[in-house]
Protein backbone atom coordinates (compact mmCIF):
# COMPACT_ATOMS: atom_id res chain seq x y z
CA UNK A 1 -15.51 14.95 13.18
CA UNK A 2 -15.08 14.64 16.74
CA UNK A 3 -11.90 13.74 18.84
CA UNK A 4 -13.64 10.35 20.34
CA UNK A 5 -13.67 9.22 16.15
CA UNK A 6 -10.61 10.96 15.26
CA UNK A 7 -8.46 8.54 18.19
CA UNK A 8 -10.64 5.59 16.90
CA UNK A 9 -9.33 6.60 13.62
CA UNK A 10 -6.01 7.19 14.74
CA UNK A 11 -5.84 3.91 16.50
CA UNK A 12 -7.28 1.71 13.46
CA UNK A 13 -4.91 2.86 11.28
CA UNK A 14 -1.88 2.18 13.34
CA UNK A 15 -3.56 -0.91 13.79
CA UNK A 16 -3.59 -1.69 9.75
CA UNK A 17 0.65 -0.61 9.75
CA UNK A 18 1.39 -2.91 12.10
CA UNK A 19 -0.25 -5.41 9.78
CA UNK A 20 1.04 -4.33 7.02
CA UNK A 21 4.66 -4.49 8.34
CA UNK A 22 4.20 -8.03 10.15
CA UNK A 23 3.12 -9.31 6.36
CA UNK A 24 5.92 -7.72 4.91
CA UNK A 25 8.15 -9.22 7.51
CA UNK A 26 6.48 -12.89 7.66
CA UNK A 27 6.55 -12.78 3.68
CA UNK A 28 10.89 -11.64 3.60
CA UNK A 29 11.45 -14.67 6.29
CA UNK A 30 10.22 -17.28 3.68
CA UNK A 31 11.04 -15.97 0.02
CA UNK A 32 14.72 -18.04 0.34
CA UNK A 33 12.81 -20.76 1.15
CA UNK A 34 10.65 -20.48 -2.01
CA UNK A 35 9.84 -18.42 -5.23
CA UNK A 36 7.55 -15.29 -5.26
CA UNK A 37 5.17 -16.81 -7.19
CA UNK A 38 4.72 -20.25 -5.09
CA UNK A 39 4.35 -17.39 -1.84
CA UNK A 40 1.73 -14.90 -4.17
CA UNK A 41 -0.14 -18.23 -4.64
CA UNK A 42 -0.26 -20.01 -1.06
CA UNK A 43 -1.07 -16.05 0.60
CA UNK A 44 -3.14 -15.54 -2.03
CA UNK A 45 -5.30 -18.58 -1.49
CA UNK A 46 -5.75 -18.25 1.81
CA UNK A 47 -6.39 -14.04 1.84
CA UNK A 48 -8.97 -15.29 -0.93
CA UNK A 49 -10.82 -17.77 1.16
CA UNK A 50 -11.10 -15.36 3.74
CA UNK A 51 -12.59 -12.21 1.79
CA UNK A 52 -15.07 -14.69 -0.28
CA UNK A 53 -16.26 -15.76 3.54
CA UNK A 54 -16.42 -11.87 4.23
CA UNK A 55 -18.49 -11.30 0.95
CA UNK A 56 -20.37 -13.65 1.57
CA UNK A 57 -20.98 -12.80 4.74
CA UNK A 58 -22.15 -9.04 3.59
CA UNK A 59 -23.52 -10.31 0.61
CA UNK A 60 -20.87 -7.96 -1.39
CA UNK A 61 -21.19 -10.88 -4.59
CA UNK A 62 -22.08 -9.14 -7.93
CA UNK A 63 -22.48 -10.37 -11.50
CA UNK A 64 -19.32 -11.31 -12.82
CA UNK A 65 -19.64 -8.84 -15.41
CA UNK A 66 -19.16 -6.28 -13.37
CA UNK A 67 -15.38 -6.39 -13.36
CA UNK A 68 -14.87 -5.68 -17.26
CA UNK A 69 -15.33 -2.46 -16.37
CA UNK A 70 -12.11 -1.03 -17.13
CA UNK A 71 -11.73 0.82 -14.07
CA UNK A 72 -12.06 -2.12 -12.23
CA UNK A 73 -10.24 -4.55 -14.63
CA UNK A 74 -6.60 -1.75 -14.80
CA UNK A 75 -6.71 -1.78 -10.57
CA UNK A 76 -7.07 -5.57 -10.41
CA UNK A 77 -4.11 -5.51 -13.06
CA UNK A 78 -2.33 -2.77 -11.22
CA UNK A 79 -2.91 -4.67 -7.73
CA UNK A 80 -1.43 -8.19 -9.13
CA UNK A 81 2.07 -6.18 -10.22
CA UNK A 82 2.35 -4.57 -7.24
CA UNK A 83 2.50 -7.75 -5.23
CA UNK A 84 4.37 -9.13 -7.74
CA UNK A 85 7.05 -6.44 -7.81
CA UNK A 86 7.18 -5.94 -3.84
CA UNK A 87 7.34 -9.61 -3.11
CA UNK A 88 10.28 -9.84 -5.51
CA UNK A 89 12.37 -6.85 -3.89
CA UNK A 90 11.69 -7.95 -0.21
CA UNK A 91 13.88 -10.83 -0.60
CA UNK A 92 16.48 -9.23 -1.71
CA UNK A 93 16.88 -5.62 0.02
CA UNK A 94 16.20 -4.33 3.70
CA UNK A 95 13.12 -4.61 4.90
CA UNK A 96 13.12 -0.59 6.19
CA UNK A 97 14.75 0.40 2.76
CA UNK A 98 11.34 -1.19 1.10
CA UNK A 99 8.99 0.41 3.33
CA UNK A 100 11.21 3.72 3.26
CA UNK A 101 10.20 3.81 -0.98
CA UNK A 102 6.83 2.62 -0.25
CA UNK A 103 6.28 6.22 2.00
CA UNK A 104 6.44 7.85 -1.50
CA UNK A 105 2.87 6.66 -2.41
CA UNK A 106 1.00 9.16 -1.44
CA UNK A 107 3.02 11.54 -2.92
CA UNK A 108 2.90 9.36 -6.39
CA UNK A 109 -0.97 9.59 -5.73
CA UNK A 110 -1.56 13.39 -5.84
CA UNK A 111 0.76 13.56 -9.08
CA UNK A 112 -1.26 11.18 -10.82
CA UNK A 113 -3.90 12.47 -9.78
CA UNK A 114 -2.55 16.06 -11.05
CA UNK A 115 -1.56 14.67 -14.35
CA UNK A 116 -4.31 12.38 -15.72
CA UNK A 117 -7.85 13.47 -13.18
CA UNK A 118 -7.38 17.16 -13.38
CA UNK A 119 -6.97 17.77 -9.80
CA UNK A 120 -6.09 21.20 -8.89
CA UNK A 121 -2.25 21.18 -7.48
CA UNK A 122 -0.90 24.23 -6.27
CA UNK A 123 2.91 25.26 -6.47
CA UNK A 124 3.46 24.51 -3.13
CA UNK A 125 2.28 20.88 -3.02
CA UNK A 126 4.49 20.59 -6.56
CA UNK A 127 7.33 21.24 -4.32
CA UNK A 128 6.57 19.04 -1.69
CA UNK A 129 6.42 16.18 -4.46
CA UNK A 130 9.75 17.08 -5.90
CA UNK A 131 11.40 16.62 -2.68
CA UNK A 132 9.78 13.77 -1.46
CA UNK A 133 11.18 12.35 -4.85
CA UNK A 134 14.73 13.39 -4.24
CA UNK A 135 14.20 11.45 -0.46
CA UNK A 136 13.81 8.29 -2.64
CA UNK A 137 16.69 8.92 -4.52
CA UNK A 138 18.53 9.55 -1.30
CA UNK A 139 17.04 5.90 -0.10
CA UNK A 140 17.63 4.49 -3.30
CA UNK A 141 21.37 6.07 -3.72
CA UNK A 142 22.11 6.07 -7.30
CA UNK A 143 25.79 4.20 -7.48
CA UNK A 144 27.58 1.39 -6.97
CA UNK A 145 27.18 1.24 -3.53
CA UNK A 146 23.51 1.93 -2.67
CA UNK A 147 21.64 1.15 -6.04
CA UNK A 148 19.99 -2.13 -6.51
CA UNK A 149 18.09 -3.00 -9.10
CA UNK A 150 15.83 -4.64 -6.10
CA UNK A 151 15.24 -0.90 -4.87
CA UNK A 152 14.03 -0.09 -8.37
CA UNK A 153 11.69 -2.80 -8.72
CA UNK A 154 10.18 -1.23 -5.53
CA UNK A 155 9.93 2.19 -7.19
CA UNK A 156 7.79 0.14 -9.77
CA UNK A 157 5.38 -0.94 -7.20
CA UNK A 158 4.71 2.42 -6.34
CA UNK A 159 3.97 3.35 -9.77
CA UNK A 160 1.18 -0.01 -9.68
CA UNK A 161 -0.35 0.89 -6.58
CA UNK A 162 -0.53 4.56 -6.51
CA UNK A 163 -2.53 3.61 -10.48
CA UNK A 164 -4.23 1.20 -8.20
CA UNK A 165 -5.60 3.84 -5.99
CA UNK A 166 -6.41 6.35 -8.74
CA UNK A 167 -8.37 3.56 -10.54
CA UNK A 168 -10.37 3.15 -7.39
CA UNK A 169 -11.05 6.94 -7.54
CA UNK A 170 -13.29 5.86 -10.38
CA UNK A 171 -14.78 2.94 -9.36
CA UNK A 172 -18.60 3.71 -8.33
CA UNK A 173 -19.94 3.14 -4.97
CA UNK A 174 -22.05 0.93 -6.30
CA UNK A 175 -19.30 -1.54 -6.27
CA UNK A 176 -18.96 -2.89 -2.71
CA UNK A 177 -15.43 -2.87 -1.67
CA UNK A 178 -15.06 -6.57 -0.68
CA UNK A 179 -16.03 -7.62 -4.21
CA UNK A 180 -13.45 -6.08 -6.05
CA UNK A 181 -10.56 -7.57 -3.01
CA UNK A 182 -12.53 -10.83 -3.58
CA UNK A 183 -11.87 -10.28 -7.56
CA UNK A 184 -8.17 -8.69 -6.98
CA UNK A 185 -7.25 -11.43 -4.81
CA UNK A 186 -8.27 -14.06 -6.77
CA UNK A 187 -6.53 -12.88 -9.84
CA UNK A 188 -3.35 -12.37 -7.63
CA UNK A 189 -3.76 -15.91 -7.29
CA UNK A 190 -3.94 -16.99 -10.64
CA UNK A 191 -0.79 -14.69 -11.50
CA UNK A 192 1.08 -16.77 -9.03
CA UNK A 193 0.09 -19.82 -9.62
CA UNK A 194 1.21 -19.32 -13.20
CA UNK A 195 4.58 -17.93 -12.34
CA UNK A 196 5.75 -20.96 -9.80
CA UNK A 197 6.88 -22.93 -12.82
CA UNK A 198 8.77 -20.21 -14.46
CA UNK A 199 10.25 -18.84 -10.99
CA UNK A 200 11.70 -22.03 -10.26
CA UNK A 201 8.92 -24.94 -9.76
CA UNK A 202 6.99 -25.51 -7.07
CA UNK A 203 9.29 -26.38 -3.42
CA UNK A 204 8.32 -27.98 -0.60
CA UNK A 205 6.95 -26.27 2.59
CA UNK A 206 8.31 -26.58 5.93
CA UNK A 207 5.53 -26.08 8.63
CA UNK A 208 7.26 -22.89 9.29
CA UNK A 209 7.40 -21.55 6.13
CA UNK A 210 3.14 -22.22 6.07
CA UNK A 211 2.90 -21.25 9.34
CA UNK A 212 4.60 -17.36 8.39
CA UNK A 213 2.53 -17.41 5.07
CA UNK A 214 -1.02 -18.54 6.70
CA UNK A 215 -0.03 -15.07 9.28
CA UNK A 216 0.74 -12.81 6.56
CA UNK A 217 -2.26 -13.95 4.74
CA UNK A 218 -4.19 -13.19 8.83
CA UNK A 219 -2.33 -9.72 8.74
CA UNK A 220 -2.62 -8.43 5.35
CA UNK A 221 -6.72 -9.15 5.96
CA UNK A 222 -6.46 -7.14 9.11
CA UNK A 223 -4.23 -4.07 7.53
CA UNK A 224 -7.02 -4.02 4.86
CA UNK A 225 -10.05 -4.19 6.79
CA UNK A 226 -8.64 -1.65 9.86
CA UNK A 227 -7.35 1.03 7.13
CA UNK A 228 -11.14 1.51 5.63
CA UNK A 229 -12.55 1.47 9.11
CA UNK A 230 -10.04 4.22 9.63
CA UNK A 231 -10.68 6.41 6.58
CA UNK A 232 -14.44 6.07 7.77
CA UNK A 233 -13.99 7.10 11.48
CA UNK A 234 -12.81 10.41 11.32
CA UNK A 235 -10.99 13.33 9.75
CA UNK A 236 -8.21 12.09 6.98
CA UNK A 237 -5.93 15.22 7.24
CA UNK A 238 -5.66 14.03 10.93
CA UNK A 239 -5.53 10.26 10.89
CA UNK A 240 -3.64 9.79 7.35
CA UNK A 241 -0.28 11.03 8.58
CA UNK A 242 -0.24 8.48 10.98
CA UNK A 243 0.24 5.68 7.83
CA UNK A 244 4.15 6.71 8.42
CA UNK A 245 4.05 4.73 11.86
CA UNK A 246 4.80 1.55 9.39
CA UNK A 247 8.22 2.75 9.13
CA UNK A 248 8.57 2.58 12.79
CA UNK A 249 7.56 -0.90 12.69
CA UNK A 250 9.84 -2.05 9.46
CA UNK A 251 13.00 -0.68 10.85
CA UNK A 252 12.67 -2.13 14.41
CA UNK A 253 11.55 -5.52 12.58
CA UNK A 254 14.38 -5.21 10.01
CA UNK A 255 16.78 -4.55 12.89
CA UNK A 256 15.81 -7.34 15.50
CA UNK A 257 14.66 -10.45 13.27
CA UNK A 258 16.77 -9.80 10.51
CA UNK A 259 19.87 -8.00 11.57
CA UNK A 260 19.33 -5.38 9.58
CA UNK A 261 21.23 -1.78 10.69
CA UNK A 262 19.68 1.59 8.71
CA UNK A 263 22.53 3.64 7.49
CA UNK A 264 22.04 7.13 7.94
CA UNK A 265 21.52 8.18 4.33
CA UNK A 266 18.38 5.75 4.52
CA UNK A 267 17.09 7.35 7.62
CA UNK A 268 17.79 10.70 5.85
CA UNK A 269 16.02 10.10 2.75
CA UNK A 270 12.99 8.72 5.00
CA UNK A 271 13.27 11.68 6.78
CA UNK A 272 12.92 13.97 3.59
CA UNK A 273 10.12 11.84 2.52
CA UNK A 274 7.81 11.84 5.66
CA UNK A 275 8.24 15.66 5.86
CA UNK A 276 7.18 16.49 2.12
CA UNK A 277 4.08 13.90 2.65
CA UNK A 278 3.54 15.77 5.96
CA UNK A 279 3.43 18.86 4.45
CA UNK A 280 1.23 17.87 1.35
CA UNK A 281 -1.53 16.36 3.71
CA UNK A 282 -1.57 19.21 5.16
CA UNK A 283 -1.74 21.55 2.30
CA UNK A 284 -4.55 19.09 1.41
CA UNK A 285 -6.38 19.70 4.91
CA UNK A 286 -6.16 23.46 4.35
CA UNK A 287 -7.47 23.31 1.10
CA UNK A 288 -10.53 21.40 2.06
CA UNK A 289 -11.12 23.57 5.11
CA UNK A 290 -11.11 26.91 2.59
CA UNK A 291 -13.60 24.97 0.01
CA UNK A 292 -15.68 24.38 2.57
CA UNK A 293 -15.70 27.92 4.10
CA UNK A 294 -16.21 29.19 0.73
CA UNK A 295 -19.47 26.92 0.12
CA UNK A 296 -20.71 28.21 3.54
CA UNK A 297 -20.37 31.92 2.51
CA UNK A 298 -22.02 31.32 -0.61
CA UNK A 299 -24.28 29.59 0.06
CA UNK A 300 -26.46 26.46 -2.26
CA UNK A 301 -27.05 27.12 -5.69
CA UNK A 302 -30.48 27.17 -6.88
């Protein structure tokens, strides 16, 4: 790839963290005003109204059938949990100390996708997951003091989306992407429409409170769409580290809007993290640069 698409890459995918962490943010300033699953319904609405105009659109619509594929049917599943678990937790611990646990998916991805798609994992990469793990548990802070069940639920959601995202590994290209957010979204929808009642009934909504949901539901759209266009513009190895940028954006949003103050084992456990997720995308990188060299030396096989 050249520079000119790895910057464009660079610059989209910043683009999708600062969506990302605006959602996050817009979504924590409402959830005391009502349940998680009155706020997975209302974003989930509008999000949904906005991909089916998008499918529509790039006439992405396929037979209904084509979501009992399991593949498809276990990341819609895995998709609904995650919001559901990471709604829950943002109302009730920092918004930095969320984000921090979220940095740990890409770790969570290449042990999955060790453990159950065969992926070759070298010793050193094994490493690099075992300390990123022991960052989280130096966010997390097992003890009186720093462990929340909150911070635990948010473990949870990494365990959902990171199955999310090997699930998609095996979802063919046949399926265009917008259909399965138009199917995932809709299905969040339904999950929290049903869970309003048992969450605490349905409360009213100041024009605020819309207002913050109708931008999270603007910014989540935005994260998703900018993060493919990113994979797609140029080299991962170069543009995926830059996913960590969200961090930069939680804590500084965490620290002006909601007076939140990152104690130093937090900043040292996201510090642990980031370097181990550093360090396996770029074992990654030089593992796809020596497969590559070793196709061109021997050449196609007949």
């Amino acid at each position: 790839m050249g520079s000119s698409a790895n910057f464009r890459g660079i610059v989209f995918m910043c683009l999708a963290m600062v969506g990302f962490a605006c959602n996050d943010a817009l979504v924590k300033s409402v959830t005391g005003a009502m349940n998680t699953g009155q706020i997975m319904f209302v974003r989930g609405l509008l999000t949904t109204l906005m991909v089916v105009a998008l499918a529509y659109r790039f006439q992405a619509f396929r037979p209904i059938r084509t979501i009992l594929r399991p593949a498809i049917l276990l990341r819609i599943a895995m998709e609904a949990l995650a919001s559901l678990t990471y709604i829950s937790a943002l109302g009730q611990i920092p918004l930095a100390n969320a984000a921090a646990i979220m940095q740990a998916l890409p770790l969570a991805v290449t042990l999955g996708a060790a453990l159950f798609l065969g992926e070759p994992v070298g010793w050193r990469r094994w490493s690099a997951i075992f300390v990123g793990f022991i960052g989280v548990l130096v966010v997390l802070r097992p003890g009186p003091e720093g462990f929340t069940p909150a911070a635990l639920t948010v473990v949870a959601c990494v365990v959902w989306t990171a199955t999310r995202d090997l699930c998609t590994r095996r979802i063919g290209t046949e399926v265009p992407s917008l259909f399965i957010t138009v199917t995932t979204s809709f299905v969040t929808t339904l999950l929290g429409a049903a869970l309003i009642v048992p969450f605490g009934g349905w409360q009213p909504m100041s024009t605020t409170a819309f207002t913050h949901i109708a931008g999270a539901s603007v910014l989540l759209m935005l994260g998703y769409q900018t993060i493919v266009l990113a994979m797609r513009e140029g080299d991962i190895s170069v543009i995926a580290p830059f996913r960590y940028t969200s961090l930069i954006w939680s804590i500084t949003l965490g620290i002006f809007f909601f007076a939140e103050r990152p104690d130093r084992w937090m900043l040292v456990g996201v510090a642990i993290i980031v370097a181990s997720g550093l360090y396996t995308f770029y074992r990654e990188s030089k593992r796809g640069r020596q497969a590559v060299a070793q196709r061109s030396v021997t050449g196609p096989l007949e």
